[in-house]
N, C-alpha and C. Protein backbone atom coordinates (compact mmCIF):
# COMPACT_ATOMS: atom_id res chain seq x y z
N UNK A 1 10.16 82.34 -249.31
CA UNK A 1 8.77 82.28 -249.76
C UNK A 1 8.76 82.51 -251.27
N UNK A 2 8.19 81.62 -252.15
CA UNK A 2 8.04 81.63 -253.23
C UNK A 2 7.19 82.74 -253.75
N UNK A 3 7.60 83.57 -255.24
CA UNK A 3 6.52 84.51 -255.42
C UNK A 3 5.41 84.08 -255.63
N UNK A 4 4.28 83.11 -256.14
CA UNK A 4 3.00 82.66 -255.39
C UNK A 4 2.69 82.72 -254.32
N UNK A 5 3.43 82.70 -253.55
CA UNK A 5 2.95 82.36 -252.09
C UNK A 5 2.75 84.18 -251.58
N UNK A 6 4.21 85.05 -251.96
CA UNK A 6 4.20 86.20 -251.95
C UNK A 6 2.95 86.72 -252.37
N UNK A 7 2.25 86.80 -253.60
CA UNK A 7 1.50 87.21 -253.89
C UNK A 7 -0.31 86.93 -253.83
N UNK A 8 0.20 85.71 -253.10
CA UNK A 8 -1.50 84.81 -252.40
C UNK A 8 -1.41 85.43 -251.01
N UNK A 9 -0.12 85.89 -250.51
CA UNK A 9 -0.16 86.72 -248.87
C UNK A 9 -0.89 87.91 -248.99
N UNK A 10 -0.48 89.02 -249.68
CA UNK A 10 -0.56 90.31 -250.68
C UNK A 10 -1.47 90.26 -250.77
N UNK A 11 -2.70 89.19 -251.03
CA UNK A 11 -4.15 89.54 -251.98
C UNK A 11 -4.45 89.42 -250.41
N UNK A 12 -4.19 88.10 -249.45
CA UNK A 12 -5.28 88.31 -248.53
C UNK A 12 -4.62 89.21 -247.94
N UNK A 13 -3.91 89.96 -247.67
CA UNK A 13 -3.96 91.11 -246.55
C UNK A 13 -4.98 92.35 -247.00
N UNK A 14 -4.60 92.50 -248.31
CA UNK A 14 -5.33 93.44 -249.27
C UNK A 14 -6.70 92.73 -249.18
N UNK A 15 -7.24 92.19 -248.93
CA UNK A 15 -8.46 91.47 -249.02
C UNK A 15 -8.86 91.92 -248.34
N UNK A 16 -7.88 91.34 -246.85
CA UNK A 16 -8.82 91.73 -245.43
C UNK A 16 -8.87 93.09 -245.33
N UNK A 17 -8.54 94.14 -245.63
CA UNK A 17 -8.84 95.24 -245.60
C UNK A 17 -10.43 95.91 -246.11
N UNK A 18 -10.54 95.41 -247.38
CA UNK A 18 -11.81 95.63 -248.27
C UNK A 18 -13.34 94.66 -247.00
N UNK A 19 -12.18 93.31 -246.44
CA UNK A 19 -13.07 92.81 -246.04
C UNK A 19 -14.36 93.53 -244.61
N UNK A 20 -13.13 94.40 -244.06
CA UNK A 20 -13.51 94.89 -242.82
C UNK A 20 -15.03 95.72 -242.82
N UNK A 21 -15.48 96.46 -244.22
CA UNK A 21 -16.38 96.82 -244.51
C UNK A 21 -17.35 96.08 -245.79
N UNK A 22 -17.25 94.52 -245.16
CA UNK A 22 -18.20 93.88 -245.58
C UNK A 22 -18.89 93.24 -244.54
N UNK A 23 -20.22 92.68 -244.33
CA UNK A 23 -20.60 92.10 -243.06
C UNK A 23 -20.81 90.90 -242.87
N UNK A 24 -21.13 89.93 -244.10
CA UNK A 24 -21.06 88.69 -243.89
C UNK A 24 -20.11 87.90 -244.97
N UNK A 25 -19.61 86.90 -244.33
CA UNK A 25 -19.20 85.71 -245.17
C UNK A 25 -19.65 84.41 -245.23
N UNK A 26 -20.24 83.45 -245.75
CA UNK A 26 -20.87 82.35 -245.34
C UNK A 26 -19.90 81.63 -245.30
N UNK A 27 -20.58 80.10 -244.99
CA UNK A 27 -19.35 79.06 -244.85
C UNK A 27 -19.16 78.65 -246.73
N UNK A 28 -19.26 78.83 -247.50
CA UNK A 28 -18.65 78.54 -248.50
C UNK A 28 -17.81 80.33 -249.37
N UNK A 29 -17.09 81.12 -248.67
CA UNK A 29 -16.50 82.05 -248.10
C UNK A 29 -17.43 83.25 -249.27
N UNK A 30 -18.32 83.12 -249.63
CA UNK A 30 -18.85 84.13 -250.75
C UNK A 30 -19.01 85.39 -249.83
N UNK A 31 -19.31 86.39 -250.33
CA UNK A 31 -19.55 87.62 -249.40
C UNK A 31 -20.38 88.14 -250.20
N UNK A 32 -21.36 88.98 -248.89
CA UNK A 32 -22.52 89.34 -249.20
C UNK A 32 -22.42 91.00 -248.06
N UNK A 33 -23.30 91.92 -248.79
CA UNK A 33 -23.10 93.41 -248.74
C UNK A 33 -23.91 93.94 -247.14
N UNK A 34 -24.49 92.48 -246.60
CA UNK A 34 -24.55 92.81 -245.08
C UNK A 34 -25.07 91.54 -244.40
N UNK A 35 -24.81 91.46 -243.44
CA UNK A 35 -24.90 90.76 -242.18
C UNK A 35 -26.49 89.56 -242.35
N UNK A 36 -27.35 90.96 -242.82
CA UNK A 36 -28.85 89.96 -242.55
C UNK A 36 -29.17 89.41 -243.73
N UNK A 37 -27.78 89.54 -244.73
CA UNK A 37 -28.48 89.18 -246.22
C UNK A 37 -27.63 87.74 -246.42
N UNK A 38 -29.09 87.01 -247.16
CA UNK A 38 -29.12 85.38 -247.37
C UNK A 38 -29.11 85.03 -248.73
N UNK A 39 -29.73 85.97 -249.53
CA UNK A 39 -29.94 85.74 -250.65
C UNK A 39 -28.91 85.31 -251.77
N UNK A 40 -29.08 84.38 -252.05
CA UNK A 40 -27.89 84.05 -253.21
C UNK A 40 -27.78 84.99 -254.40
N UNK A 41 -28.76 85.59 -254.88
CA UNK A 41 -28.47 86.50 -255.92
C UNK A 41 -28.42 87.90 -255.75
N UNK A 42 -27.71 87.86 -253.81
CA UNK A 42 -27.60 89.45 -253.52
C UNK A 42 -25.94 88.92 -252.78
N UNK A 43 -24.94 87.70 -253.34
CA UNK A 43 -23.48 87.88 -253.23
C UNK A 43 -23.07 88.45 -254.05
N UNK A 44 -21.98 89.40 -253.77
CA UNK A 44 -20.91 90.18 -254.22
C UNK A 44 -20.06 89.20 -255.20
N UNK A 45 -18.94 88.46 -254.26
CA UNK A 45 -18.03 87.83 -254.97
C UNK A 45 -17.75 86.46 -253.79
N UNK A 46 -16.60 85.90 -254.05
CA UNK A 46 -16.36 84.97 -253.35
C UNK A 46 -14.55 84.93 -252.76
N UNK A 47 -14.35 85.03 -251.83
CA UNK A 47 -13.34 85.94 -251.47
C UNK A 47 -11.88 84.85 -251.58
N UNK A 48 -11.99 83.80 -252.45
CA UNK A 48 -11.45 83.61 -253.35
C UNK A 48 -10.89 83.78 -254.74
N UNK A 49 -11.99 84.41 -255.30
CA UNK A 49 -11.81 84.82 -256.54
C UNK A 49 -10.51 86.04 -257.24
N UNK A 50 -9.74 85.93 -258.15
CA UNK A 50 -9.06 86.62 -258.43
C UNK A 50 -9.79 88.11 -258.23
N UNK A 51 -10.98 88.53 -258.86
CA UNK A 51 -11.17 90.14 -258.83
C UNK A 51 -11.98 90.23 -257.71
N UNK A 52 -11.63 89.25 -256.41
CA UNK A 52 -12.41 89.65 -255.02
C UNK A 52 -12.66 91.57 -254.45
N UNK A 53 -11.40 91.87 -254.99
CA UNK A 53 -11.47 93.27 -254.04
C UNK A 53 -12.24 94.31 -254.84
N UNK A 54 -12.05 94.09 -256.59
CA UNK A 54 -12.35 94.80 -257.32
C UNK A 54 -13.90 94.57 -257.16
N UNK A 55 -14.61 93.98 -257.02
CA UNK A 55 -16.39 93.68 -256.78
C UNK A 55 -16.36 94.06 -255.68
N UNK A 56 -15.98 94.02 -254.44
CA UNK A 56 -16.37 94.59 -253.40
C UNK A 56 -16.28 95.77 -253.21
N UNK A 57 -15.06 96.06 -254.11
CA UNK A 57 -15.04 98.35 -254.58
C UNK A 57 -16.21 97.99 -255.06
N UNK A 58 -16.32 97.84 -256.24
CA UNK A 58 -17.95 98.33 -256.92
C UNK A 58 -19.05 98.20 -256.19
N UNK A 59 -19.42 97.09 -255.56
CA UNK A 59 -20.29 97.41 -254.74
C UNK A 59 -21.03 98.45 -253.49
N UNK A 60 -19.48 98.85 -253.00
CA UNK A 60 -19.43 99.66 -251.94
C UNK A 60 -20.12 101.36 -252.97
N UNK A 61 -19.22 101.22 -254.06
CA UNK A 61 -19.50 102.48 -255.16
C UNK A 61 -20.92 102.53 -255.10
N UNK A 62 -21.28 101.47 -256.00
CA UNK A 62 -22.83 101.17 -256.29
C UNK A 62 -24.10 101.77 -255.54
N UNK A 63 -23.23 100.87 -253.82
CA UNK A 63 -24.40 101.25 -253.01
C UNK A 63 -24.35 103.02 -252.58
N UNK A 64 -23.04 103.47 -252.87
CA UNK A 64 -23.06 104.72 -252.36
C UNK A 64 -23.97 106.09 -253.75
N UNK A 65 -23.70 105.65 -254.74
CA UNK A 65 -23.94 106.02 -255.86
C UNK A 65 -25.90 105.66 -256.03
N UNK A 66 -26.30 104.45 -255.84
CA UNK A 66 -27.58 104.49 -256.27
C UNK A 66 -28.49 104.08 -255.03
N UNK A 67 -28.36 103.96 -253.89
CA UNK A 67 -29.17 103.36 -253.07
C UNK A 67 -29.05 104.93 -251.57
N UNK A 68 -29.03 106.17 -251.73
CA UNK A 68 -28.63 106.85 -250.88
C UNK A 68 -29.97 107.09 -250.61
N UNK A 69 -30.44 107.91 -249.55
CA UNK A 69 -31.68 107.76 -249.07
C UNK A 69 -32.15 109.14 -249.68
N UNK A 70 -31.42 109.97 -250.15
CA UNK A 70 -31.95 111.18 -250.91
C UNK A 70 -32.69 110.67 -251.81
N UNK A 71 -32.39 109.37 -252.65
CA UNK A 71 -32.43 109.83 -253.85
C UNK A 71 -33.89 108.22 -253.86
N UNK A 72 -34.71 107.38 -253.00
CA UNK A 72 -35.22 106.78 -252.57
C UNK A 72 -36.68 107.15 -252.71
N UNK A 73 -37.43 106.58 -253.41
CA UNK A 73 -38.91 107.15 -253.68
C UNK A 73 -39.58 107.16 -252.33
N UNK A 74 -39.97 106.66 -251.92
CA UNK A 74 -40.39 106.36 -250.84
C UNK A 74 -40.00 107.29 -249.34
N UNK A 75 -39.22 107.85 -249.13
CA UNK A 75 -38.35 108.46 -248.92
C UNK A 75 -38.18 110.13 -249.11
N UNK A 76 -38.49 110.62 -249.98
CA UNK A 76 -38.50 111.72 -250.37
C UNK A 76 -39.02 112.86 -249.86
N UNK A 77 -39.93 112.42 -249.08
CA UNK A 77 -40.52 113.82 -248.78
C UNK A 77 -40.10 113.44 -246.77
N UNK A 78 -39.98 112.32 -246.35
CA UNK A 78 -39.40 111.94 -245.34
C UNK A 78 -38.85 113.10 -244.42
N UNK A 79 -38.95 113.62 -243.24
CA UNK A 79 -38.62 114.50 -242.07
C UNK A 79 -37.70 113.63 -241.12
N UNK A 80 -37.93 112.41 -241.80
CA UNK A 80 -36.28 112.26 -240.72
C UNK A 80 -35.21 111.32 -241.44
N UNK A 81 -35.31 111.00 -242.62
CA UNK A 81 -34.95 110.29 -243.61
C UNK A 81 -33.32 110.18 -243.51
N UNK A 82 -32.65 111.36 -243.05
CA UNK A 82 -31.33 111.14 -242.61
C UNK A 82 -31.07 111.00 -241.40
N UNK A 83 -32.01 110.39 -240.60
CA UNK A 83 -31.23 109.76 -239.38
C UNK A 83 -31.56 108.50 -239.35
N UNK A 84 -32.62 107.48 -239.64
CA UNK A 84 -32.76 105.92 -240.69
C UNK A 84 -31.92 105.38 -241.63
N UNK A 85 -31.70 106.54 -242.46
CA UNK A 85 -30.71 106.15 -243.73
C UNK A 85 -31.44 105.68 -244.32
N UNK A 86 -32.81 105.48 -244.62
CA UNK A 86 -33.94 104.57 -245.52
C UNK A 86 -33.85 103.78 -245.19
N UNK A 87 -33.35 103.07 -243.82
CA UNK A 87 -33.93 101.48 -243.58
C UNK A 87 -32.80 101.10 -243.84
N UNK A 88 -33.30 99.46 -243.90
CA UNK A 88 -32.35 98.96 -243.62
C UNK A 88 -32.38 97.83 -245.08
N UNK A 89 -31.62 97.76 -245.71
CA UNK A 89 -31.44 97.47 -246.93
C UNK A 89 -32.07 95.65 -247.35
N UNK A 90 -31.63 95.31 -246.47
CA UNK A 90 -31.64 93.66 -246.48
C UNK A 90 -33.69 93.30 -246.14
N UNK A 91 -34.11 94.65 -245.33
CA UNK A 91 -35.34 94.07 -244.72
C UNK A 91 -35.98 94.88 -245.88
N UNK A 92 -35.60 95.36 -247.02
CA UNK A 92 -36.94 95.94 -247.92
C UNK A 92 -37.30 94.73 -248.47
N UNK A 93 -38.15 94.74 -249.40
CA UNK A 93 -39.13 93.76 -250.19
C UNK A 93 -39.72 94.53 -251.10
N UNK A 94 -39.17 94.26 -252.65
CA UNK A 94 -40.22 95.05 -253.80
C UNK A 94 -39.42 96.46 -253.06
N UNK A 95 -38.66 96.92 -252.67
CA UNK A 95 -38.07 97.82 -253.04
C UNK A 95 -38.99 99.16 -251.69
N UNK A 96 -40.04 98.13 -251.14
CA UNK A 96 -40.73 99.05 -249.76
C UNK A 96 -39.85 99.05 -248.56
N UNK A 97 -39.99 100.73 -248.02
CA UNK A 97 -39.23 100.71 -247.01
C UNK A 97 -39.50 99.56 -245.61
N UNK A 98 -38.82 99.82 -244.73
CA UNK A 98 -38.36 98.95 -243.54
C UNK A 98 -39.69 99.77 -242.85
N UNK A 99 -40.82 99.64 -242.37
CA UNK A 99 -41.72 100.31 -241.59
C UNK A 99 -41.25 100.68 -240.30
N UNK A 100 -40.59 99.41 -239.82
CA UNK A 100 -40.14 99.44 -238.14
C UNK A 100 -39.08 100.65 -238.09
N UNK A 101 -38.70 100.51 -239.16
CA UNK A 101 -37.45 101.73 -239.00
C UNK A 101 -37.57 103.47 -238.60
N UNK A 102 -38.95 103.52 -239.54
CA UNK A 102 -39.80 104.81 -239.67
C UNK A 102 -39.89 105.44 -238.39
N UNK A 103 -41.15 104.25 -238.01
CA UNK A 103 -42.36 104.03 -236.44
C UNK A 103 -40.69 104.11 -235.68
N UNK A 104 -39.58 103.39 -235.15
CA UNK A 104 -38.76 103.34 -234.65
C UNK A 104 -37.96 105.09 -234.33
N UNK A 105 -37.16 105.14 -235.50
CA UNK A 105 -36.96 106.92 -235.40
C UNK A 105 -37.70 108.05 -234.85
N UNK A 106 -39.07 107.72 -235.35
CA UNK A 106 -40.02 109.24 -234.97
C UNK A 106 -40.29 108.93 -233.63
N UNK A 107 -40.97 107.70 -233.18
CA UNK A 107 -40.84 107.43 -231.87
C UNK A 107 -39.42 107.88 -231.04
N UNK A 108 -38.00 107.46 -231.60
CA UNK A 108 -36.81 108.44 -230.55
C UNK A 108 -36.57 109.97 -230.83
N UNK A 109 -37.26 110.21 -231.79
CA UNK A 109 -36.97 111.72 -232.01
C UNK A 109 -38.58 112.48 -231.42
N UNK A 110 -39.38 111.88 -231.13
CA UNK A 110 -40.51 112.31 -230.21
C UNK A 110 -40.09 112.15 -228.86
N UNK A 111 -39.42 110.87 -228.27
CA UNK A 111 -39.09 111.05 -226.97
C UNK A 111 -38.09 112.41 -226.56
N UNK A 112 -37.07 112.21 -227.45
CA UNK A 112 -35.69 113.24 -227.36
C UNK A 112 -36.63 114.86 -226.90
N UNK A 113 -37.31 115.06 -227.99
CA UNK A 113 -38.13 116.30 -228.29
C UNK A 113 -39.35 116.64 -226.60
N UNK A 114 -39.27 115.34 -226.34
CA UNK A 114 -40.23 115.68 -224.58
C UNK A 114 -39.22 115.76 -223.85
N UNK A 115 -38.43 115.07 -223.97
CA UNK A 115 -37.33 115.68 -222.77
C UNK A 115 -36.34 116.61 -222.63
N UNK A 116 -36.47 117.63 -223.49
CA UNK A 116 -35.86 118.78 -224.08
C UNK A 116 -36.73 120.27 -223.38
């Protein structure tokens, strides 16, 4: 095996690793930071690209660093805010939480709480 070939093996194994905690890939292989997201100007990288793994670290950083549900306006004064996680990232709009998510939680943490 030629070292190209060595080192085009190397990236995708190393790839697929980074890949496992990404959720979608489309058919033109770009990757995007979850499953329900369509948006072209919410891809990461393209899992071709030489600095594929290095954007998908940052991203993972990013989202852990600025999108945590502590730190979420909307959010803030929230009583169940860490068991939602603030929703669900892909279904905000303008940056408003996921409603269903809210109504969803308090509704299982009201049932839990009657059958206790």
């Amino acid at each position: 095996m030629s070292l190209v070939a060595r080192q085009q093996k190397n990236h995708l194994n190393t790839l697929e690793e980074y890949l496992k905690h990404v959720n979608r890939i489309d058919y033109l292989s770009n990757v995007y930071p979850c499953v329900k997201e369509e948006n072209l100007e919410k891809i990461i990288t393209n899992i071709y690209e030489d600095k594929a793994i290095e954007k998908i670290i940052w991203n993972r950083k990013h989202i852990i660093e600025y999108q945590l549900v502590k730190d979420k306006k909307d959010c803030k004064k929230c009583g169940i805010k860490y068991f939602c996680g603030g929703g669900c990232r892909a279904e905000e709009h303008d940056n408003k939480i996921c409603n269903f998510n809210c109504e969803y939680f308090k509704f299982a943490l009201w049932l839990w709480s009657e059958q206790q």
